[in-house]
N, C-alpha and C. Protein backbone atom coordinates (compact mmCIF):
# COMPACT_ATOMS: atom_id res chain seq x y z
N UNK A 1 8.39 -12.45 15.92
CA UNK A 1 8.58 -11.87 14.62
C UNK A 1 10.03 -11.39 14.50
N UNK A 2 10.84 -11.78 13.45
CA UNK A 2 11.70 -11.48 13.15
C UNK A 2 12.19 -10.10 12.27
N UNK A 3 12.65 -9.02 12.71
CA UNK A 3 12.57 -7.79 12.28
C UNK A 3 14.08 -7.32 12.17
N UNK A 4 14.56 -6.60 11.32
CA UNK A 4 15.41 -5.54 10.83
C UNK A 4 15.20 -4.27 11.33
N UNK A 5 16.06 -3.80 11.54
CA UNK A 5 16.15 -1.66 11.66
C UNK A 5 16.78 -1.55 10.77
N UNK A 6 16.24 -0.31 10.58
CA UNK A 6 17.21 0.34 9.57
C UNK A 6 17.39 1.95 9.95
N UNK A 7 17.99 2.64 9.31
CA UNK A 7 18.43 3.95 9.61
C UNK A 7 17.45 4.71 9.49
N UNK A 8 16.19 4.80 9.28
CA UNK A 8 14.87 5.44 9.64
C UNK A 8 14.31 4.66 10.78
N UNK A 9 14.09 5.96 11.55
CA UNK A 9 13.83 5.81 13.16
C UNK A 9 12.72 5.12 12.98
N UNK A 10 11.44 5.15 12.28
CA UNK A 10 10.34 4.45 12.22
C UNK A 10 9.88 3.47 11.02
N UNK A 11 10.83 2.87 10.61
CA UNK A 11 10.61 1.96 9.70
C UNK A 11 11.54 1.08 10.10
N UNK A 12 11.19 -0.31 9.83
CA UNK A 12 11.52 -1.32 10.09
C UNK A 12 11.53 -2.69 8.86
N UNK A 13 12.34 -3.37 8.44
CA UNK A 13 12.35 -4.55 7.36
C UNK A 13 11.52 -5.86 8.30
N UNK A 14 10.47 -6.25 7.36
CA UNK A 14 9.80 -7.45 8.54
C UNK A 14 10.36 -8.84 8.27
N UNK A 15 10.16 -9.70 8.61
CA UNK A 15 10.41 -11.11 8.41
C UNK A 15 10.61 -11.35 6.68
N UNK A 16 9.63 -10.73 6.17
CA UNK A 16 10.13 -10.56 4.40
C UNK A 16 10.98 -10.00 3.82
N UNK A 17 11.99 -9.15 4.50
CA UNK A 17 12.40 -7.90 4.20
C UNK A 17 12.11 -7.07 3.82
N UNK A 18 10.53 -7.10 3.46
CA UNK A 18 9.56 -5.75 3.46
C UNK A 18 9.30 -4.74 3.83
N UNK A 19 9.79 -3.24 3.68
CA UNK A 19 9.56 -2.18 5.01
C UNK A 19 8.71 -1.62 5.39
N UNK A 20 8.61 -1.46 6.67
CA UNK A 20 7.17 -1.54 7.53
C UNK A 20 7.33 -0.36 8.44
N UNK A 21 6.14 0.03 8.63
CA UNK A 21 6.07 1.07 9.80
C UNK A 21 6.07 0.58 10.79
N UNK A 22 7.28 1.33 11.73
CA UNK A 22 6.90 0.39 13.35
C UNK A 22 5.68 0.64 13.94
N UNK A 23 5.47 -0.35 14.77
CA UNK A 23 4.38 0.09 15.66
C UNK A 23 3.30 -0.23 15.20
N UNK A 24 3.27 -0.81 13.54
CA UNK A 24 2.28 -1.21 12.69
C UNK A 24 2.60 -2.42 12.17
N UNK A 25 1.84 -2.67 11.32
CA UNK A 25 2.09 -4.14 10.42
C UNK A 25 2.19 -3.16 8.96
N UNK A 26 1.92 -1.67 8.97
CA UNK A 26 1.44 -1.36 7.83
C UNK A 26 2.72 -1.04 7.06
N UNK A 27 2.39 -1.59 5.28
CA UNK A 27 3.70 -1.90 4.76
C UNK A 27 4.25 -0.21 4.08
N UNK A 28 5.16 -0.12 3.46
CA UNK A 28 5.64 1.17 3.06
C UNK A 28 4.59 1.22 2.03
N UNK A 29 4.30 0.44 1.29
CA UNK A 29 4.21 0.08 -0.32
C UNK A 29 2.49 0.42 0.24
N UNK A 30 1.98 0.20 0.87
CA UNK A 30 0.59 0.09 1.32
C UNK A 30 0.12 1.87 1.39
N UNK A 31 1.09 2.44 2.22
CA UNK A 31 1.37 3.60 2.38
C UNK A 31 1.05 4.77 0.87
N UNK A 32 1.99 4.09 0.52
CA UNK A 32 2.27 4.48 -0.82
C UNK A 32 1.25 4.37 -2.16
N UNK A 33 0.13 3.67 -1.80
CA UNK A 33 -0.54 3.14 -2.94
C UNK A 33 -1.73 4.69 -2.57
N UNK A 34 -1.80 4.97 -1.24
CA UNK A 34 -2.86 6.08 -0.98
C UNK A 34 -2.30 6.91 -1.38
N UNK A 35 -1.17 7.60 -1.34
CA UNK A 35 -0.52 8.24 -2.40
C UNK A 35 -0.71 8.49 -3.77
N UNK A 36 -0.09 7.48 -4.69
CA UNK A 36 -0.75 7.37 -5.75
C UNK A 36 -2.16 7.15 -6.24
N UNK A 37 -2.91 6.49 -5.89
CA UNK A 37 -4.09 6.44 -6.09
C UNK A 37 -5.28 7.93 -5.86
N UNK A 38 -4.61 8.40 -4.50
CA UNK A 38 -5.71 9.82 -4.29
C UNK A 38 -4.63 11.14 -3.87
N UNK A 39 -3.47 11.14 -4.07
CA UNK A 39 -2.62 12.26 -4.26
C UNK A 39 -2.23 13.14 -2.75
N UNK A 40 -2.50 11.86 -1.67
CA UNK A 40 -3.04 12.27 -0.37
C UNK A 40 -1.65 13.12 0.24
N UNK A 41 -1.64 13.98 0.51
CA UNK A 41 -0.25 14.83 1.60
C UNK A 41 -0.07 14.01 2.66
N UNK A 42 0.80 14.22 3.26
CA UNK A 42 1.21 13.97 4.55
C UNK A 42 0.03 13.95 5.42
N UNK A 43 -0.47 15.32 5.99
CA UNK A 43 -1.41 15.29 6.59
C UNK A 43 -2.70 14.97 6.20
N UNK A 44 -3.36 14.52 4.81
CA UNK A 44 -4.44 13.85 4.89
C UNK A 44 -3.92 12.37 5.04
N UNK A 45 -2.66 11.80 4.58
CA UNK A 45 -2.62 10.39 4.80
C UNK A 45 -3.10 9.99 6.81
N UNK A 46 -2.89 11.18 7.62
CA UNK A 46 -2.44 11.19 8.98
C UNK A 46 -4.26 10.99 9.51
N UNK A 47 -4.79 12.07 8.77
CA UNK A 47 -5.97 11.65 8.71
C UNK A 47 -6.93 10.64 8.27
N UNK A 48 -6.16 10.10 7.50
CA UNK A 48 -7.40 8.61 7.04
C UNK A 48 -6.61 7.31 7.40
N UNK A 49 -5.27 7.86 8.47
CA UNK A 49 -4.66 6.68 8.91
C UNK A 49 -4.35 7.27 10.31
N UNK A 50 -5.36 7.41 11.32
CA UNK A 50 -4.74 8.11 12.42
C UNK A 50 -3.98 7.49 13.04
N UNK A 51 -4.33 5.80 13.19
CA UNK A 51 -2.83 5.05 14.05
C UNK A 51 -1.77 5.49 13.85
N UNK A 52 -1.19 6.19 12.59
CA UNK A 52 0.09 6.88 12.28
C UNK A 52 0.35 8.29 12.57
N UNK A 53 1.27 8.15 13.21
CA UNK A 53 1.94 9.93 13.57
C UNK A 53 2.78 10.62 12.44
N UNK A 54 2.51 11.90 12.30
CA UNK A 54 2.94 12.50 11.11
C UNK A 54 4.41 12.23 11.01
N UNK A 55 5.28 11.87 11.88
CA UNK A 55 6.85 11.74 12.22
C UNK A 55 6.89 9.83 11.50
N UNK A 56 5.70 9.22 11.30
CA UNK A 56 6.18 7.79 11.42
C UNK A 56 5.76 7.94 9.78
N UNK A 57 4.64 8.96 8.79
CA UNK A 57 4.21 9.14 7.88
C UNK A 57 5.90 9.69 6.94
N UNK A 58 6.20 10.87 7.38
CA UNK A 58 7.19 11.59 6.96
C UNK A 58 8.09 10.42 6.97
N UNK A 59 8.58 9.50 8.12
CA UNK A 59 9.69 8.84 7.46
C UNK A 59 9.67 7.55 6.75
N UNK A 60 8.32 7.46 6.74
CA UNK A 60 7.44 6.46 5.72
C UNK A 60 8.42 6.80 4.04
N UNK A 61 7.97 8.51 3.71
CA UNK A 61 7.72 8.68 2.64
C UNK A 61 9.23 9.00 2.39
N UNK A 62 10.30 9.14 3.40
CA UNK A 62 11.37 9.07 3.02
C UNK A 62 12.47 8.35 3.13
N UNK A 63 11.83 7.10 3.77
CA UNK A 63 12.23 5.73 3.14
C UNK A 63 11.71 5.52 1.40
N UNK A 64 10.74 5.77 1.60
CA UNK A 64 10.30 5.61 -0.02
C UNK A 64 11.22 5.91 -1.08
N UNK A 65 11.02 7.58 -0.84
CA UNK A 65 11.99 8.20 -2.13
C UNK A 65 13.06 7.60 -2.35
N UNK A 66 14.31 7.35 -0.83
CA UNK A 66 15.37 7.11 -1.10
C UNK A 66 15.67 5.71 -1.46
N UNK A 67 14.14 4.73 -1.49
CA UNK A 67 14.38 3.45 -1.99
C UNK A 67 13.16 3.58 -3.82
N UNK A 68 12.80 4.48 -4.06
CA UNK A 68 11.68 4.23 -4.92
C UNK A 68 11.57 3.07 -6.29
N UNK A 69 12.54 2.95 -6.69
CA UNK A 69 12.68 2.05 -7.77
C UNK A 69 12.14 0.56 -7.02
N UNK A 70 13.04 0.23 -5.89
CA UNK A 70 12.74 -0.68 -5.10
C UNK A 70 10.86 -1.01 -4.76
N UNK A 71 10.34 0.12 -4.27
CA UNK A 71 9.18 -0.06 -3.55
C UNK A 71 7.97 0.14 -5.63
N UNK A 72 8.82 0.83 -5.67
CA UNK A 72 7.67 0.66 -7.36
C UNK A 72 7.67 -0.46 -7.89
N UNK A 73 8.60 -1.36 -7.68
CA UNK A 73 8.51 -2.50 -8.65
C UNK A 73 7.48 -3.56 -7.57
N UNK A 74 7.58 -3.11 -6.30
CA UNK A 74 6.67 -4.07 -5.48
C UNK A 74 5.39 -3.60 -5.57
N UNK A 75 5.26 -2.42 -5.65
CA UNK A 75 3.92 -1.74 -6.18
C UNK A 75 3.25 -2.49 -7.08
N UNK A 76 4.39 -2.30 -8.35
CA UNK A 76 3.38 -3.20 -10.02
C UNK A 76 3.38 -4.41 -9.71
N UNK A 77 4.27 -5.53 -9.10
CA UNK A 77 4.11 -6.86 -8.56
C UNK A 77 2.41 -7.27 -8.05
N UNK A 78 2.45 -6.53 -7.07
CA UNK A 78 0.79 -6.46 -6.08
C UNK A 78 -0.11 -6.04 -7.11
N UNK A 79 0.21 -5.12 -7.76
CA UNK A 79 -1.23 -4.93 -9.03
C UNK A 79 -1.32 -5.69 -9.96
N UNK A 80 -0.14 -6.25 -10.57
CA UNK A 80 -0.55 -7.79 -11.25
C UNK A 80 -0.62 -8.44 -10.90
N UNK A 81 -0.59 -8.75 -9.83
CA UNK A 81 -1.16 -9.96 -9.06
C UNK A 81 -2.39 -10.02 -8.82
N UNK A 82 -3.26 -8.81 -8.12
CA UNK A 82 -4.38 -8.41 -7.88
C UNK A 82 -4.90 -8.65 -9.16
N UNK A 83 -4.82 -8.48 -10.53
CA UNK A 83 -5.31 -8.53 -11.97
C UNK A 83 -5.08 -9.50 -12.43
N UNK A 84 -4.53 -10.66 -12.16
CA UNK A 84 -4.21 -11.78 -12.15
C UNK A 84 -5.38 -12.55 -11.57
N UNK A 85 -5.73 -12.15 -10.42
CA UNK A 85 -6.68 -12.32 -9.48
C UNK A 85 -7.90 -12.20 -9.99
N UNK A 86 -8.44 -11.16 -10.02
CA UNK A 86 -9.82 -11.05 -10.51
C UNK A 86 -9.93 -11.64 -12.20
N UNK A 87 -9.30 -11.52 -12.42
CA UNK A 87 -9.06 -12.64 -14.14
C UNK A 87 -9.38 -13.91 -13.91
N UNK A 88 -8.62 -14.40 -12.95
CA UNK A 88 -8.91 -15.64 -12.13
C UNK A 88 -10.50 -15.91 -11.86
N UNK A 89 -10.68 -14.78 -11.02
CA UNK A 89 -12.01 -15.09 -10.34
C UNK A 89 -13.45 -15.13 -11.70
N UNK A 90 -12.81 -14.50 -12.35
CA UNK A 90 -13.93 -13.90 -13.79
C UNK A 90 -15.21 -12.98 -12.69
N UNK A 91 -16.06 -12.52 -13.45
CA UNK A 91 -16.51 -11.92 -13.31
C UNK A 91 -18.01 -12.76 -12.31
N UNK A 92 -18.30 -12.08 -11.40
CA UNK A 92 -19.51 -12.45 -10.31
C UNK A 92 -20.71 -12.16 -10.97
N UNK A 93 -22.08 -13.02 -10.41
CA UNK A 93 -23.05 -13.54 -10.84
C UNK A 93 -23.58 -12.03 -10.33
N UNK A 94 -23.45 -11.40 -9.15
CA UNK A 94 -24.05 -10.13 -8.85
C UNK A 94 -23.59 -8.93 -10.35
N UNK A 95 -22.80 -8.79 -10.52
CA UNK A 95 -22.27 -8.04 -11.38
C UNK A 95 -22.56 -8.25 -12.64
N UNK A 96 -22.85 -9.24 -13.13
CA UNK A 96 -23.25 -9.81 -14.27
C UNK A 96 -25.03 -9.48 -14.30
N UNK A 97 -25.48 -9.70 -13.51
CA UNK A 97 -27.08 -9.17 -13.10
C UNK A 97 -26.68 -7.48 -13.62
N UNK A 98 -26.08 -6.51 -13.23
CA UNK A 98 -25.94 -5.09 -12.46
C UNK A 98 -25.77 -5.15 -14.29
N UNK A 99 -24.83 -5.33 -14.76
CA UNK A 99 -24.66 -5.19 -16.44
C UNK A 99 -26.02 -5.61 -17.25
N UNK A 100 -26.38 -6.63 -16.98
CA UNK A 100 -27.90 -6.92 -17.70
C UNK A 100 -28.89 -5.72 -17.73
N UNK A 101 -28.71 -4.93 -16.25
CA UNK A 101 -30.09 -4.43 -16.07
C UNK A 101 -29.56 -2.43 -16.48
N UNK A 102 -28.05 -2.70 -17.04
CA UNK A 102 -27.45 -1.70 -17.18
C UNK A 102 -27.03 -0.61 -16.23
N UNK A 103 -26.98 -1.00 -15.12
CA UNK A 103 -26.89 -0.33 -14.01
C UNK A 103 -25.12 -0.42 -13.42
N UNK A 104 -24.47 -1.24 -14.71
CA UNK A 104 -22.70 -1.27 -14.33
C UNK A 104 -22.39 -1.70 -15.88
N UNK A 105 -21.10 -0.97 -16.05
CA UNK A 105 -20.46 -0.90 -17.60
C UNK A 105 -19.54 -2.10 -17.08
């Protein structure tokens, strides 16, 4: 695997130039979505991601800030894509049952 350093001790650019937590595959942006999505601190991210040490979390989140424009636009990329996706897929025969019987909006 072909990898970058950069000036955060625990982040790393991967073969995509994507930044990554060392020691992980896990991406900044990945990081970041538990963030936004459930408003998680430092220490609950540490908790629902114990492979990560609060030192590899912290410089997670400050790679972030000091790149944020950068990592937001890869953010909305992955969610239209993902919505792109299930548009694609249309809607499943299970789910379509679950709406009939009114048991899903």
């Amino acid at each position: 695997m072909n990898v970058t350093q950069t000036e955060y001790k625990h982040i790393y650019l991967n073969e995509d130039n994507i930044p990554a937590i060392a020691g992980t595959s896990m991406k900044i942006v990945e990081l970041i979505t538990s963030v936004k999505a459930y408003g998680w601190t430092p220490e609950e991210l540490l908790e629902n991601y114990p492979h990560l040490t609060l030192s590899k979390i912290h410089s997670a989140l400050a790679y972030y800030w000091d790149n944020k424009e950068e990592i937001d636009a890869d953010f909305d990329r992955r969610e239209r894509y993902a919505e792109q996706l299930e548009k694609e897929a249309g809607q499943s025969e299970f789910a379509a049952r679950l709406r009939e019987r009114g048991l899903l909006q």
